[in-house]
Protein backbone atom coordinates (compact mmCIF):
# COMPACT_ATOMS: atom_id res chain seq x y z
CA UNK A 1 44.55 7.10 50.49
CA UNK A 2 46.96 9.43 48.67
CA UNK A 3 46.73 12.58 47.30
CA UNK A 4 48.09 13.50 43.82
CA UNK A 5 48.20 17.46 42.16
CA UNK A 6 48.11 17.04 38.56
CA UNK A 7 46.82 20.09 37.81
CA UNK A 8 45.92 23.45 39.25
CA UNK A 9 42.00 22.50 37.91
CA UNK A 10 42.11 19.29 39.57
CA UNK A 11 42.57 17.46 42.39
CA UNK A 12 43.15 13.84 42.37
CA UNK A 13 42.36 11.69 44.87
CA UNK A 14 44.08 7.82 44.61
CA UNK A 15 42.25 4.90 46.29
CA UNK A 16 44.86 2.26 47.23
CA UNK A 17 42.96 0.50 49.71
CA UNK A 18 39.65 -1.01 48.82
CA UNK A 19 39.12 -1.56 52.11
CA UNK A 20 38.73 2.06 53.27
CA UNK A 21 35.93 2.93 55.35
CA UNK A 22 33.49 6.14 55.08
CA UNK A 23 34.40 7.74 57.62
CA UNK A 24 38.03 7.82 55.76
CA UNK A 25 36.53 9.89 52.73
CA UNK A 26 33.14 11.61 54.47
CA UNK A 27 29.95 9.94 54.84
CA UNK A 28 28.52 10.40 52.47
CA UNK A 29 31.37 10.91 49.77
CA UNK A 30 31.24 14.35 48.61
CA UNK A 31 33.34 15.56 45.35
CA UNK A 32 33.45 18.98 45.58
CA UNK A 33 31.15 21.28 47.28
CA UNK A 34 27.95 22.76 45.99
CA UNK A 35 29.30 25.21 43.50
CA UNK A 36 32.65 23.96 43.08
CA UNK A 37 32.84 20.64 41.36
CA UNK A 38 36.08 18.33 41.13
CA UNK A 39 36.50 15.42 38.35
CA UNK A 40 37.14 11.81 38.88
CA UNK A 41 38.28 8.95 36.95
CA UNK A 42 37.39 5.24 37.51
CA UNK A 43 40.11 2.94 35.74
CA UNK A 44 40.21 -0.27 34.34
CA UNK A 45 42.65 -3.18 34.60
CA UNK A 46 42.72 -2.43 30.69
CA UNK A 47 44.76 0.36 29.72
CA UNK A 48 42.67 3.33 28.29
CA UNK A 49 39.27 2.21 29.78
CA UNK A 50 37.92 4.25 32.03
CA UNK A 51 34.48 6.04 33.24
CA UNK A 52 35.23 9.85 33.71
CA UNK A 53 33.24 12.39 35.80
CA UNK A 54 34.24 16.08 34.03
CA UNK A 55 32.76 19.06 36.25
CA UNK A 56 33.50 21.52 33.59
CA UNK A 57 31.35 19.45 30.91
CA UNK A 58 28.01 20.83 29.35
CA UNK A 59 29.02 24.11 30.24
CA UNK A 60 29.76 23.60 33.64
CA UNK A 61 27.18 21.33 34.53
CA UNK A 62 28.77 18.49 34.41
CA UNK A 63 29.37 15.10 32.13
CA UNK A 64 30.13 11.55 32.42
CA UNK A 65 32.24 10.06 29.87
CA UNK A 66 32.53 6.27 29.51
CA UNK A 67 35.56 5.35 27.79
CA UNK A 68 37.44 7.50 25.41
CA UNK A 69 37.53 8.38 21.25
CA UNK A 70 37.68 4.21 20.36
CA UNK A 71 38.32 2.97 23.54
CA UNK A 72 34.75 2.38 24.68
CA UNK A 73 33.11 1.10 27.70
CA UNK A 74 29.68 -0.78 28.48
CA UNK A 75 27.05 0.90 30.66
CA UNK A 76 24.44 -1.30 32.16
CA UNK A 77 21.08 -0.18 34.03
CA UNK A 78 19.39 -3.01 35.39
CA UNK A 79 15.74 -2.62 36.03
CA UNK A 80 13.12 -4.03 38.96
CA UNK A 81 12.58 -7.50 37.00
CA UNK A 82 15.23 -10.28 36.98
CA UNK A 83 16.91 -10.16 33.77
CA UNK A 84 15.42 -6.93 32.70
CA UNK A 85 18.57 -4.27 31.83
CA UNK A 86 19.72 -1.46 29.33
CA UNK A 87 22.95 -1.87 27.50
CA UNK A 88 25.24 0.24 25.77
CA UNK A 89 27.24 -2.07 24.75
CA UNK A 90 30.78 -0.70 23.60
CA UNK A 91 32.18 -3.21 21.14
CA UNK A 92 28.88 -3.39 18.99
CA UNK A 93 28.19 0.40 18.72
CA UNK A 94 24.39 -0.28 20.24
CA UNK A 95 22.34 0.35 22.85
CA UNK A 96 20.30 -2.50 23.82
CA UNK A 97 16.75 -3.06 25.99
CA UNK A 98 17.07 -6.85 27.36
CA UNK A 99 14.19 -8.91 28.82
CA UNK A 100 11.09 -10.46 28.08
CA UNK A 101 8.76 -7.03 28.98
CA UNK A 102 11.81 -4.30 28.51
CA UNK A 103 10.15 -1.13 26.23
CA UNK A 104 11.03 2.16 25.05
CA UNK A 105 9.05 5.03 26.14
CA UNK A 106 8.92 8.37 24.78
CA UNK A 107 6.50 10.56 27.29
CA UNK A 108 6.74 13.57 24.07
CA UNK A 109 3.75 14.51 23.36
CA UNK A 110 4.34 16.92 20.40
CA UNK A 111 2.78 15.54 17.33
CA UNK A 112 5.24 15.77 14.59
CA UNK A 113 4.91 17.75 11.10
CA UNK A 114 8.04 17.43 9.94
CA UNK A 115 11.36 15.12 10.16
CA UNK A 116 12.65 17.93 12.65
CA UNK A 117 9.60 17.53 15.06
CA UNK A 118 7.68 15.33 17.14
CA UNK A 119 8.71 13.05 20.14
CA UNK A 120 11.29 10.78 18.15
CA UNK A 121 13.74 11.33 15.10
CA UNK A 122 16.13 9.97 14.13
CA UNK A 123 19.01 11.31 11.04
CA UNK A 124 19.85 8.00 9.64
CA UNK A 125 17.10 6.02 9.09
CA UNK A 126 15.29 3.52 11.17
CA UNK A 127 15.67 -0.46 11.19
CA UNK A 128 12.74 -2.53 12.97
CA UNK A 129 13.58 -6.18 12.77
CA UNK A 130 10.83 -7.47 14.44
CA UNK A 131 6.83 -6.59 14.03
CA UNK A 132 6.17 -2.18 14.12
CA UNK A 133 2.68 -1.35 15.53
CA UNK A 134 1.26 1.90 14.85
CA UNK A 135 -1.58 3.24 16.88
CA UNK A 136 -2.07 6.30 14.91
CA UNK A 137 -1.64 7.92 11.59
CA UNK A 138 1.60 7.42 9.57
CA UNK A 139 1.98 9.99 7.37
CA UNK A 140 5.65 10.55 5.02
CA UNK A 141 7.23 13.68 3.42
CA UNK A 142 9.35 11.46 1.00
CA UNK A 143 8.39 11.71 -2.56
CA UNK A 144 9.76 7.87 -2.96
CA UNK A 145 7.12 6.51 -0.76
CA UNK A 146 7.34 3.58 0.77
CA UNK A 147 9.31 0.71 -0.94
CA UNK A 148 10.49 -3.00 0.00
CA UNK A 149 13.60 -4.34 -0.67
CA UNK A 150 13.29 -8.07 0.78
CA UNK A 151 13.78 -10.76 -1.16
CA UNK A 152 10.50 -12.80 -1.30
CA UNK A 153 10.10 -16.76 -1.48
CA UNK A 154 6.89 -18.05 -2.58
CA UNK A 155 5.65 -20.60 -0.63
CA UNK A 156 2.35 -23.11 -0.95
CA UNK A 157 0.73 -20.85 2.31
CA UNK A 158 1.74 -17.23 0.27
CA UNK A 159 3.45 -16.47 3.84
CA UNK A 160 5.25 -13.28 1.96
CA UNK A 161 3.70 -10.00 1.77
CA UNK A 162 4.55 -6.54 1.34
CA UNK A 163 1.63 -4.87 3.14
CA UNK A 164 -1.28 -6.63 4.59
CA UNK A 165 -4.46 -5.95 5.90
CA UNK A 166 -5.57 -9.12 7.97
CA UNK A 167 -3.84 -12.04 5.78
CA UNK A 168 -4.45 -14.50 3.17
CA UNK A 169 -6.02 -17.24 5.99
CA UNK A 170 -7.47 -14.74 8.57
CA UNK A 171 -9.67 -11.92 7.70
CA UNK A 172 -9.92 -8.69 9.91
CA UNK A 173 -13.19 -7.74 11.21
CA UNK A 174 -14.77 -4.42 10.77
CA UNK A 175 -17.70 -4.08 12.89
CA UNK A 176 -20.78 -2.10 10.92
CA UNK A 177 -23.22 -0.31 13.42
CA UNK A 178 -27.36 0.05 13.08
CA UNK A 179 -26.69 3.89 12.26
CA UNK A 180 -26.83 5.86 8.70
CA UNK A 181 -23.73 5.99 6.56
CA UNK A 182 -21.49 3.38 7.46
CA UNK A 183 -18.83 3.57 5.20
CA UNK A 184 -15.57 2.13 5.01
CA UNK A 185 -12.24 2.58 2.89
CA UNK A 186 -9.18 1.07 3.96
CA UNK A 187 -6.77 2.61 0.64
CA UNK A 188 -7.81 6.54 0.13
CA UNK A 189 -6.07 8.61 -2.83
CA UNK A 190 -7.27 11.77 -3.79
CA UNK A 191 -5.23 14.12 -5.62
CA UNK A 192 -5.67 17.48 -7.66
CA UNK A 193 -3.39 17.97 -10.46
CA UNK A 194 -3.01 21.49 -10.74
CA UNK A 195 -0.48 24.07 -12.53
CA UNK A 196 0.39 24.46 -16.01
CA UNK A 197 0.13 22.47 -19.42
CA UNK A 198 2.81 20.08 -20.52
CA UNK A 199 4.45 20.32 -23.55
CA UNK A 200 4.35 17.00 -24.58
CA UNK A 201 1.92 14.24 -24.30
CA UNK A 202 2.03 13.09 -20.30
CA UNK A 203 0.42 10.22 -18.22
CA UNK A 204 -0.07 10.54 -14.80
CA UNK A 205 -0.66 6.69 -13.32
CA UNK A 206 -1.95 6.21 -9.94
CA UNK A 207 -1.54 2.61 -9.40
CA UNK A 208 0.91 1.09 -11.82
CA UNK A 209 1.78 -2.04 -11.62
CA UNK A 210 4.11 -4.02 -13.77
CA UNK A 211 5.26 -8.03 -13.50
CA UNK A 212 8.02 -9.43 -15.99
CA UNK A 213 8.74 -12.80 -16.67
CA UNK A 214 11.39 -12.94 -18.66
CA UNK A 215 14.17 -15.50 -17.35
CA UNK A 216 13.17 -19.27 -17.30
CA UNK A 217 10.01 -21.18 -18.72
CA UNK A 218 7.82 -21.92 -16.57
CA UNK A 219 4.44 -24.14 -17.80
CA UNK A 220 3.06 -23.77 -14.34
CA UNK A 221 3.36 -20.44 -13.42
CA UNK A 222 0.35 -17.82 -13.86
CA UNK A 223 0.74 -14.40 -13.23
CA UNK A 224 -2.05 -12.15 -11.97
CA UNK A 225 -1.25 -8.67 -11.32
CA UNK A 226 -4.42 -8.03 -9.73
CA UNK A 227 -6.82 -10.40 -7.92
CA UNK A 228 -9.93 -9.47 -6.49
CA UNK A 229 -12.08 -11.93 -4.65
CA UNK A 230 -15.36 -11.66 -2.35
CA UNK A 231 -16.71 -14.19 -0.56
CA UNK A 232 -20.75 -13.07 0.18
CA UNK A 233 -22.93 -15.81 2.62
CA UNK A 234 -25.18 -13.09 3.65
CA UNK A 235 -27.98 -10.80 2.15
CA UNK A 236 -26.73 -7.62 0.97
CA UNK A 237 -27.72 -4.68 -0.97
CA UNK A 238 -25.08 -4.98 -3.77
CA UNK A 239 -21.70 -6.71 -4.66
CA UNK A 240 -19.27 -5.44 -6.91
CA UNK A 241 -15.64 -7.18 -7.61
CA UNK A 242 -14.57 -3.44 -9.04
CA UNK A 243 -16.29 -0.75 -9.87
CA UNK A 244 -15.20 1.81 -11.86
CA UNK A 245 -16.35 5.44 -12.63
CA UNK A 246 -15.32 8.52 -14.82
CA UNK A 247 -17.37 12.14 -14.10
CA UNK A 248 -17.95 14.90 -16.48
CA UNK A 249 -20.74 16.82 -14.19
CA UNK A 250 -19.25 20.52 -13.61
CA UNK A 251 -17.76 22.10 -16.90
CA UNK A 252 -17.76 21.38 -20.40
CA UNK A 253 -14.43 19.38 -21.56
CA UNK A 254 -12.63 18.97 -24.45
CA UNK A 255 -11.08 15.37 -25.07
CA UNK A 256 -7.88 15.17 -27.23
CA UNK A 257 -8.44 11.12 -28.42
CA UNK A 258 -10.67 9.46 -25.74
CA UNK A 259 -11.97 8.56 -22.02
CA UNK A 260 -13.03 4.90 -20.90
CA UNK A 261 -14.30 3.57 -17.76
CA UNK A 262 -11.90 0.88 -18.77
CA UNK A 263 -9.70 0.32 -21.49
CA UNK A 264 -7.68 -2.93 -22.35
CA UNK A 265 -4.77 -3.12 -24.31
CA UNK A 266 -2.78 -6.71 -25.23
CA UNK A 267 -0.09 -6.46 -27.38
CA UNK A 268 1.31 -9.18 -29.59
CA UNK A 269 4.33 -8.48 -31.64
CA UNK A 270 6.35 -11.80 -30.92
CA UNK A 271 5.23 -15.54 -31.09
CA UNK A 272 2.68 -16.42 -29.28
CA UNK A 273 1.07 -19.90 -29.23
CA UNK A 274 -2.96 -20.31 -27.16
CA UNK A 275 -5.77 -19.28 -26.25
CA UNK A 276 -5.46 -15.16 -26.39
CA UNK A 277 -8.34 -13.08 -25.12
CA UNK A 278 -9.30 -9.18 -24.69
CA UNK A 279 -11.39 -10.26 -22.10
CA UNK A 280 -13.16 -13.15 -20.46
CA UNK A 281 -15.93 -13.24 -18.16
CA UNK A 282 -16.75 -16.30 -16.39
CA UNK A 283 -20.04 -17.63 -14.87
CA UNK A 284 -20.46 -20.97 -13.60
CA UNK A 285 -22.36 -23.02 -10.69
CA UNK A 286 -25.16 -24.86 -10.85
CA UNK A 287 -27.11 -22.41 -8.96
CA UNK A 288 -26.70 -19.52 -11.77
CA UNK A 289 -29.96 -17.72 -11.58
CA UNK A 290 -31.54 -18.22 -15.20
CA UNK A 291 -31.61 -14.01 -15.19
CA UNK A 292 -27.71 -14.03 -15.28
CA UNK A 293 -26.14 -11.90 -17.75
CA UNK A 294 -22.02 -12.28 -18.94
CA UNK A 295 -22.05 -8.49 -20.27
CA UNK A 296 -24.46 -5.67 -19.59
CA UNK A 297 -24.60 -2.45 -21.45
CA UNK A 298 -26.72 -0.11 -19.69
CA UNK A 299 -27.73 3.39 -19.60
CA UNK A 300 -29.14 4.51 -16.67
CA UNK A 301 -29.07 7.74 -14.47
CA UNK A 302 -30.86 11.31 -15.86
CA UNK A 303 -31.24 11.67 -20.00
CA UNK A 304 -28.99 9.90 -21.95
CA UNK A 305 -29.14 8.69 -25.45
CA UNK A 306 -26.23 6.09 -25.92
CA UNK A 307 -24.92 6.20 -29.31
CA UNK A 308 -23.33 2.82 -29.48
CA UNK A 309 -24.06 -0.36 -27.15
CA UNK A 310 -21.68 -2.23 -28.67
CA UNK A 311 -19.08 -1.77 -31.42
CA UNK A 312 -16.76 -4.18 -32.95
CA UNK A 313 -14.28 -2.24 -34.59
CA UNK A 314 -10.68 -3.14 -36.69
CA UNK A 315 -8.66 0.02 -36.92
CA UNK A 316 -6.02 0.70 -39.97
CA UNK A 317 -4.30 -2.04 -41.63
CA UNK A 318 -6.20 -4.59 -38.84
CA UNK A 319 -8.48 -7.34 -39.17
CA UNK A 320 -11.90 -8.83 -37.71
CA UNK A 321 -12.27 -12.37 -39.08
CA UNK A 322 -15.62 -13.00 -37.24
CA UNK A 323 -16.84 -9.93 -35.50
CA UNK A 324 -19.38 -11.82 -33.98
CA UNK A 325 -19.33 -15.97 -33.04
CA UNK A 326 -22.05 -17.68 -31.06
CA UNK A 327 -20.57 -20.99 -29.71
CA UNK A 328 -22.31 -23.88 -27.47
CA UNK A 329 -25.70 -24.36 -26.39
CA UNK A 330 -27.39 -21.21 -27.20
CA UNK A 331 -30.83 -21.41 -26.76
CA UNK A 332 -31.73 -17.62 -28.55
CA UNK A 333 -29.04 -16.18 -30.84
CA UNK A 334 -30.59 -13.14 -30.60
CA UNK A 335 -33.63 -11.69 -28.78
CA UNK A 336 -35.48 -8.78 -29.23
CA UNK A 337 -39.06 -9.16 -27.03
CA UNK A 338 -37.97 -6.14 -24.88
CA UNK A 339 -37.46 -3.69 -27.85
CA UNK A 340 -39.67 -0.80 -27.91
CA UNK A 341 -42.37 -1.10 -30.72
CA UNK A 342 -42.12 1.96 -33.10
CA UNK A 343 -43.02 2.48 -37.03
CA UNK A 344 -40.83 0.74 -39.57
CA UNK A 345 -37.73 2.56 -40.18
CA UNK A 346 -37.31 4.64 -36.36
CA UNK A 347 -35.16 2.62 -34.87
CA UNK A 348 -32.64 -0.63 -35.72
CA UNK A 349 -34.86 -2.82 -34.48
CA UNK A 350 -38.68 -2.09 -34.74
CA UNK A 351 -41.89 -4.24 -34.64
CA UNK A 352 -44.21 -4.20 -37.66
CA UNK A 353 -47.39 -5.39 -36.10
CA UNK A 354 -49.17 -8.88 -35.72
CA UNK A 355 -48.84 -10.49 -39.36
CA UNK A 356 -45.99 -11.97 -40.67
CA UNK A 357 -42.80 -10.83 -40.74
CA UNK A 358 -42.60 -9.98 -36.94
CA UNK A 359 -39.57 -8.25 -36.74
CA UNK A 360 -37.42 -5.98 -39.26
CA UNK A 361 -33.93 -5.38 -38.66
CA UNK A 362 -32.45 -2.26 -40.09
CA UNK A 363 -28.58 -2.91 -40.72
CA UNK A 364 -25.98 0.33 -41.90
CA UNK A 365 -23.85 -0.03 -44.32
CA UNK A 366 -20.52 2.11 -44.00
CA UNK A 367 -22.06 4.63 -46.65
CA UNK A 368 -24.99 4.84 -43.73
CA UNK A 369 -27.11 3.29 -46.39
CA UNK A 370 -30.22 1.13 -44.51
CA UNK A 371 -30.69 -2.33 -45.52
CA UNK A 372 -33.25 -4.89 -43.44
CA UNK A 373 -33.28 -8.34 -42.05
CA UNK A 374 -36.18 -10.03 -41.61
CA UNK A 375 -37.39 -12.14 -38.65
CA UNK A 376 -40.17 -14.57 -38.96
CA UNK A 377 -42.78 -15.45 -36.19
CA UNK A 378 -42.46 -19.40 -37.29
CA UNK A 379 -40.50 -21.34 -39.56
């Protein structure tokens, strides 16, 4: 062994015989004494590679340095299982967990509030390239959101997805119990909009969703931007594909145009060649219960008097050319056996009694002017 002074703060100490047994350098090796630390350098057969122990580092604590400024050096920890190790490997900038069972545990227990707290954070960003479980709520500060990037191929078993809850083949079970109020909703949005008046006419959407189609023809290609679908085998109290709901139950409000539990709008101001429709509903199956009705107007829950049930309307300089067209087998145009019976003239549709004509329908012209329609018992 030789001894080099490089400098008054150190004290170098040169192996030149690997050989050297402990009892040369002190069983066990001591660097320093308690209290008094001394640095050390382990070279490699590279020039400028090297693992350095600094005493003075962290404020006197102490600090290994692998490597220097861009010449690094890897660092491997193996663990207890064969092929199991940690990595910092140099020449990729990363720090790697090999093996078939390696993980990453953060004991932390703070829950975090912020992108300053909690067990892990990191400043820029975080990349997952394989499946990300989450075993408890994922909340964001971001006012972007989330948002995907990939670039999606559409196969024949619709294997791409931006978010999923169970998958297009295999459903996820939720487990109801014999117990009151089992209620489930997967996608929860509630929001107060709160603060001052806008000065010009403002939408707030909650869900918007827009698909364009714009590039290539396609004769085969439908587009649905939303898709509901229930599949019911068992008895049930009631099924719904969407329901919808508006409220006006605490204070009286003023409406500038309108409010709809749904509103459509198509618009058509280029060519457009087929069948076009506001809306179509769609019953079919050969077990169709005979009670089976395509639209229902109702109004029911408290007092209510409904102005309208239906209205067929053409606004401004548009037209209606058959505001009402009864196609098919119909077996009743129209049928009025469940209209209350009241004196001539109460309602739009009232029951004159036993003789002949059985039913008179009142009709309003645009003046509000009455006219009638007749309805005979027989032909």
């Amino acid at each position: 062994m030789g001894k080099q002074q490089s400098n008054p703060q150190w004290t170098t100490y040169r192996i030149l015989d690997a050989t050297i047994n402990n009892a040369d350098l002190g069983d066990p090796l001591n660097i320093g004494v308690d209290g008094t630390g001394k640095g050390m350098y382990w070279y490699a057969d590279t020039a400028n590679y090297r693992v350095k122990w600094d005493e003075t580092g962290d404020s006197n604590k102490g600090t290994f340095e692998f490597g220097a400024n861009t010449y690094g050096v890897d660092a491997k920890f193996f663990g207890a299982t064969s092929g199991a190790y940690m990595l910092w490997d140099a020449s990729a900038d990363d720090l790697l967990l090999v093996g078939t069972a390696t993980q990453l545990g953060i004991a932390g227990t703070t829950t975090s509030s912020s992108t300053t707290t909690g067990s892990l954070r990191t400043a820029g960003g975080l990349g997952v390239v394989g499946t990300a479980f989450f075993g408890a709520l994922v909340t964001s500060t971001s006012t972007t959101g989330f948002a995907t990037a990939a670039t999606f191929v559409p196969d024949s078993g619709r294997t791409n997805y931006a978010y999923s809850i169970g998958n297009r083949t295999t459903e996820l079970d939720v487990t109801m119990a014999a117990a009151a109020s089992q209620n489930f909703e997967p996608f929860q949005m509630n929001i107060n909009f709160i603060g001052s008046n806008p000065t010009s006419s403002s939408t707030a959407r909650l869900l918007r969703i827009r698909s364009t189609h714009d590039t290539t023809d396609m004769a085969n290609l439908r587009i649905m931007n939303i898709n509901t679908y229930m599949d019911v085998q068992k008895n049930m109290e009631a099924a719904y594909g969407q329901m919808n709901g508006v409220d006006f139950t605490t204070n009286a409000v003023a409406l500038t145009t309108e409010a709809a539990v749904a509103a459509f709008n198509m618009e058509c101001t280029s060519a457009v060649t087929g069948n076009v429709r506001g809306i179509i509903v769609n019953l079919y199956g050969a077990t169709l219960p005979s009670t089976s009705i395509g639209v229902e107007v109702r109004s029911d829950g408290g007092a209510a008097t409904l102005g309208e049930g239906v209205r067929i309307w053409s606004v401004g300089s548009c037209a209606l050319t058959t505001g009402l067209k009864m196609q098919g087998t119909v077996t009743n145009a129209f049928d009025f056996t469940s209209c209350s019976a009241v004196t001539a003239g109460g309602t739009d549709c009232t029951a004159s009694g036993a003789t002949d004509p059985a039913y008179t329908i009142r009709v309003l012209d645009a003046a509000g002017a009455a006219g009638y329609i007749r309805v005979w018992a027989a032909a």
